[in-house]
Protein backbone atom coordinates (compact mmCIF):
# COMPACT_ATOMS: atom_id res chain seq x y z
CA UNK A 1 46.01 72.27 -116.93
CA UNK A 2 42.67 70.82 -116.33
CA UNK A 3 40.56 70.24 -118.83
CA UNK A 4 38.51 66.99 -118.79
CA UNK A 5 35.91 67.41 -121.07
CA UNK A 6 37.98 69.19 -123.97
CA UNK A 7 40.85 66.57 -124.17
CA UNK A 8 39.17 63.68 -125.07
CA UNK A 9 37.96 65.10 -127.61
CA UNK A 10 40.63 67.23 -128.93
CA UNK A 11 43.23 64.00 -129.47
CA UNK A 12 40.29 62.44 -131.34
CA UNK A 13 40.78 64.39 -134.26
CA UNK A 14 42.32 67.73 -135.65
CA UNK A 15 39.73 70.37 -135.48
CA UNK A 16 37.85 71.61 -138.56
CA UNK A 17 36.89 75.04 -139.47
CA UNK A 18 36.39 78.00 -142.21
CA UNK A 19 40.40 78.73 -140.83
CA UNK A 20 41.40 75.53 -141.28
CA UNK A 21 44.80 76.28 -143.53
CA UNK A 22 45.63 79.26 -140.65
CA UNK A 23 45.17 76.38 -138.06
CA UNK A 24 46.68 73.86 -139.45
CA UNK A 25 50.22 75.93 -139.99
CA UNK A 26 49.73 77.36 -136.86
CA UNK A 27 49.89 73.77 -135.53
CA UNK A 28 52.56 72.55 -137.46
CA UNK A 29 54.86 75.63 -136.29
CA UNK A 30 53.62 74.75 -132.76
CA UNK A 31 54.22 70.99 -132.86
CA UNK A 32 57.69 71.49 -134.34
CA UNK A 33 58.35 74.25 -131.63
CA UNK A 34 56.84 72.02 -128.75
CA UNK A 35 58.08 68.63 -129.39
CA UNK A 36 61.51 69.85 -129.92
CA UNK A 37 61.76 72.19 -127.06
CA UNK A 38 58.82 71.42 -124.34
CA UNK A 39 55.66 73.63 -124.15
CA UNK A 40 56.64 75.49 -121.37
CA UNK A 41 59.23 77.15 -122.93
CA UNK A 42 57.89 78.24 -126.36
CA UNK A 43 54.97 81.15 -125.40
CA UNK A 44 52.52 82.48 -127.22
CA UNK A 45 54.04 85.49 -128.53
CA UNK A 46 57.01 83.67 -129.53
CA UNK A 47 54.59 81.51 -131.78
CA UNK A 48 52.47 84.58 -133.22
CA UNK A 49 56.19 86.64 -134.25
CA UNK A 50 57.50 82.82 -135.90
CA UNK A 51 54.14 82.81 -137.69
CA UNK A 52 54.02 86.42 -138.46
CA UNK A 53 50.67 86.85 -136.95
CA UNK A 54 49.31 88.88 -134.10
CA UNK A 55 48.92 87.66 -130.91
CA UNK A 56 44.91 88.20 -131.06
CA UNK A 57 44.98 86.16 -134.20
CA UNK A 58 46.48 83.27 -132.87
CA UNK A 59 43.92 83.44 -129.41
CA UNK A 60 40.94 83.64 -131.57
CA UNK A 61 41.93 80.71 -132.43
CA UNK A 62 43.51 79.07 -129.63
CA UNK A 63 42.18 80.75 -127.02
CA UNK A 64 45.20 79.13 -124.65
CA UNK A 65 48.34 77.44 -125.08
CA UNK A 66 46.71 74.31 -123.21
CA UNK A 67 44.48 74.58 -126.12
CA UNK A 68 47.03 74.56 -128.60
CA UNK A 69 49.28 71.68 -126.88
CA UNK A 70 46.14 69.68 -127.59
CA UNK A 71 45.31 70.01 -131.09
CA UNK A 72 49.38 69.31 -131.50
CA UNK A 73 49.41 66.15 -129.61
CA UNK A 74 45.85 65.46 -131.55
CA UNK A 75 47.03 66.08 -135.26
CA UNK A 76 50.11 64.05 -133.77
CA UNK A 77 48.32 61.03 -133.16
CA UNK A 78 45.77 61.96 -136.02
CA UNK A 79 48.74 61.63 -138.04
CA UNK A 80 50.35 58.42 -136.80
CA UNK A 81 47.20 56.37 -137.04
CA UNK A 82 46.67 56.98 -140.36
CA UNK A 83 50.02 56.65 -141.19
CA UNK A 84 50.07 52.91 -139.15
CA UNK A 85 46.40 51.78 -140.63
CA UNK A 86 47.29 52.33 -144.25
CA UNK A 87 50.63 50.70 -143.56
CA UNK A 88 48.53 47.52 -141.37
CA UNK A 89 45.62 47.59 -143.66
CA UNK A 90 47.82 46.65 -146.68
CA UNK A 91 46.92 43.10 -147.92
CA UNK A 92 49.75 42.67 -150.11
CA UNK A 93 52.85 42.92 -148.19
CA UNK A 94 53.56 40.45 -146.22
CA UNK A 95 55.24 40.22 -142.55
CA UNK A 96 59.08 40.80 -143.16
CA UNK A 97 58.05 43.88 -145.85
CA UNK A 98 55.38 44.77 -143.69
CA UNK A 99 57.32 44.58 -140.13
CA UNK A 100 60.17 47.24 -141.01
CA UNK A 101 58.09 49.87 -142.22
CA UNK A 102 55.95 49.62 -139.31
CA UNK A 103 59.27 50.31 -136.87
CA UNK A 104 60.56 52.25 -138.94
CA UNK A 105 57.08 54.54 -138.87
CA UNK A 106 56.64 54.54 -135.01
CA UNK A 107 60.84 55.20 -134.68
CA UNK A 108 60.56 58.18 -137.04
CA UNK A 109 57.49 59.62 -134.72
CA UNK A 110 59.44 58.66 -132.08
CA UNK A 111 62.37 60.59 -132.39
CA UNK A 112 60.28 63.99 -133.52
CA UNK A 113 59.51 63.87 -129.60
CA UNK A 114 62.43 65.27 -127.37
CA UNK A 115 62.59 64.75 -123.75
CA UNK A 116 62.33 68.20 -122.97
CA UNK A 117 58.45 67.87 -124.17
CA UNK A 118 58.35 64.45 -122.62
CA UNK A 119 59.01 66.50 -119.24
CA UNK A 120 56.65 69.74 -119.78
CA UNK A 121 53.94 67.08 -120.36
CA UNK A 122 54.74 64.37 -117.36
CA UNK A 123 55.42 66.98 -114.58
CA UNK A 124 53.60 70.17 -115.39
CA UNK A 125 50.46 68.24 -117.26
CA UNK A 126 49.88 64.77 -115.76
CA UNK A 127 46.23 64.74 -117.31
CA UNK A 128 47.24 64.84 -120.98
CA UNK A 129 50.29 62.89 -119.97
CA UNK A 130 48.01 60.25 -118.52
CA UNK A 131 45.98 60.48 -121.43
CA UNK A 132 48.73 60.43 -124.18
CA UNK A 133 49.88 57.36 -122.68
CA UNK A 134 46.56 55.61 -122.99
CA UNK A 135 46.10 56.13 -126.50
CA UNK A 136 49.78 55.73 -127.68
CA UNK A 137 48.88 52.31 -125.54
CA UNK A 138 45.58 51.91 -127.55
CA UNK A 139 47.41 52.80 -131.18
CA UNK A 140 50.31 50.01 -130.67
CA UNK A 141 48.09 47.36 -129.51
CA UNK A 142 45.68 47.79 -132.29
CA UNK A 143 48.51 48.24 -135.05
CA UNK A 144 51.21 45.62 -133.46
CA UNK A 145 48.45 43.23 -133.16
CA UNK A 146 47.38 43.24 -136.59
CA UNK A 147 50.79 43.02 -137.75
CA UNK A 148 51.44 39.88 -135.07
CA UNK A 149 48.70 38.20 -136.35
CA UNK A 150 49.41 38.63 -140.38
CA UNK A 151 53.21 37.36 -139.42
CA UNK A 152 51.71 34.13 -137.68
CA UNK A 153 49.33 33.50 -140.11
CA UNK A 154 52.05 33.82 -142.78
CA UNK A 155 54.48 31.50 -140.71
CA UNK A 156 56.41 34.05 -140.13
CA UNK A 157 55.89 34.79 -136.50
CA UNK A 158 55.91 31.73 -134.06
CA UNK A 159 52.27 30.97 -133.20
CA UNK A 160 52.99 29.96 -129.83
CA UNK A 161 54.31 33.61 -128.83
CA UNK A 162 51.47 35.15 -127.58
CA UNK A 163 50.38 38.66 -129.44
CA UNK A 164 49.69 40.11 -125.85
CA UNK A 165 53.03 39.65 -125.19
CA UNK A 166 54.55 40.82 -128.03
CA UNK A 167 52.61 44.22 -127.67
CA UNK A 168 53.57 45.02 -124.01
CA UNK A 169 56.95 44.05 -124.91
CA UNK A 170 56.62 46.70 -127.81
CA UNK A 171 54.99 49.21 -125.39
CA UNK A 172 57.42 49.31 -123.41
CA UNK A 173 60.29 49.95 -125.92
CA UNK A 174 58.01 52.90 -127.01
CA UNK A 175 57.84 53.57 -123.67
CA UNK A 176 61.53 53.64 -122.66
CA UNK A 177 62.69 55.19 -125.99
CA UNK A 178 60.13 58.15 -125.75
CA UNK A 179 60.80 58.60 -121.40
CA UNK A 180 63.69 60.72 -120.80
């Protein structure tokens, strides 16, 4: 699967168009399909029959299942970002309201991701595995730091633990939970 120039910008952001309520179930059957049983073994057809579509229909739209795989790991992370910047943006709650809701956000994310995916994606696609990795890497810093820093400025994080640290050692319990 190489495609440089569309998968930067297809994790940016969920695609918009006239068919955007087609597209967006189509997605959501795929993403529930994918993450639970790896790409390589759901296929096209078995997608269009699930969605009770044609097989043209669905390749107008997505004219490839490396195509599709992409706008699924983008609404994915579409998703999760919003979900962690209304959580981090919150002024009100402080650190130990704010802390478990973040976990408890990135575990239930977490766990919609089996290892059979987690495979598909590290051995059969290392370009969007590579670039998963870099912006699930780019998400936790961003969202972990902000969090770090509210709980030291509330006293409720030890100041002299550094953030940086704190994040990587975050990362890579992200990284070891998600890894098969």
């Amino acid at each position: 699967m190489k495609r440089p120039n569309s998968l930067s910008k297809s994790l940016t952001a969920f695609p918009e168009t006239e068919d955007d309520s087609v597209r967006v179930r189509i997605v959501s059957s795929a993403r529930q399909h994918f993450l639970q049983r790896g790409f390589r073994s759901v296929s096209m057809d078995e997608l269009a029959e699930y969605l009770g579509m044609s097989k043209r229909t669905l390749y107008e739209l997505f004219p490839s299942k490396e195509v599709l795989i992409e706008a699924v790991i983008g609404q994915k992370f579409a998703q999760i970002e919003g979900e962690l910047e209304s959580l981090t943006a919150q002024k009100q709650l402080d650190f130990p309201s704010l802390a478990p809701q973040v976990l408890a956000c990135v575990h239930r994310h977490i766990s919609e991701i089996q290892p059979a995916f987690v495979h598909d994606i590290r051995r059969h696609a290392t370009e969007l595995f590579n670039l998963i990795e870099k912006k699930r890497r780019a998400l936790i810093e961003r969202h972990v730091e902000r969090l770090i820093s509210k709980g030291q400025e509330s006293g409720s994080v030890r100041t002299d633990l550094s953030p940086g640290f704190l994040v990587e050692l975050m990362l890579g319990t992200v990284t070891a939970m998600v890894t098969p």
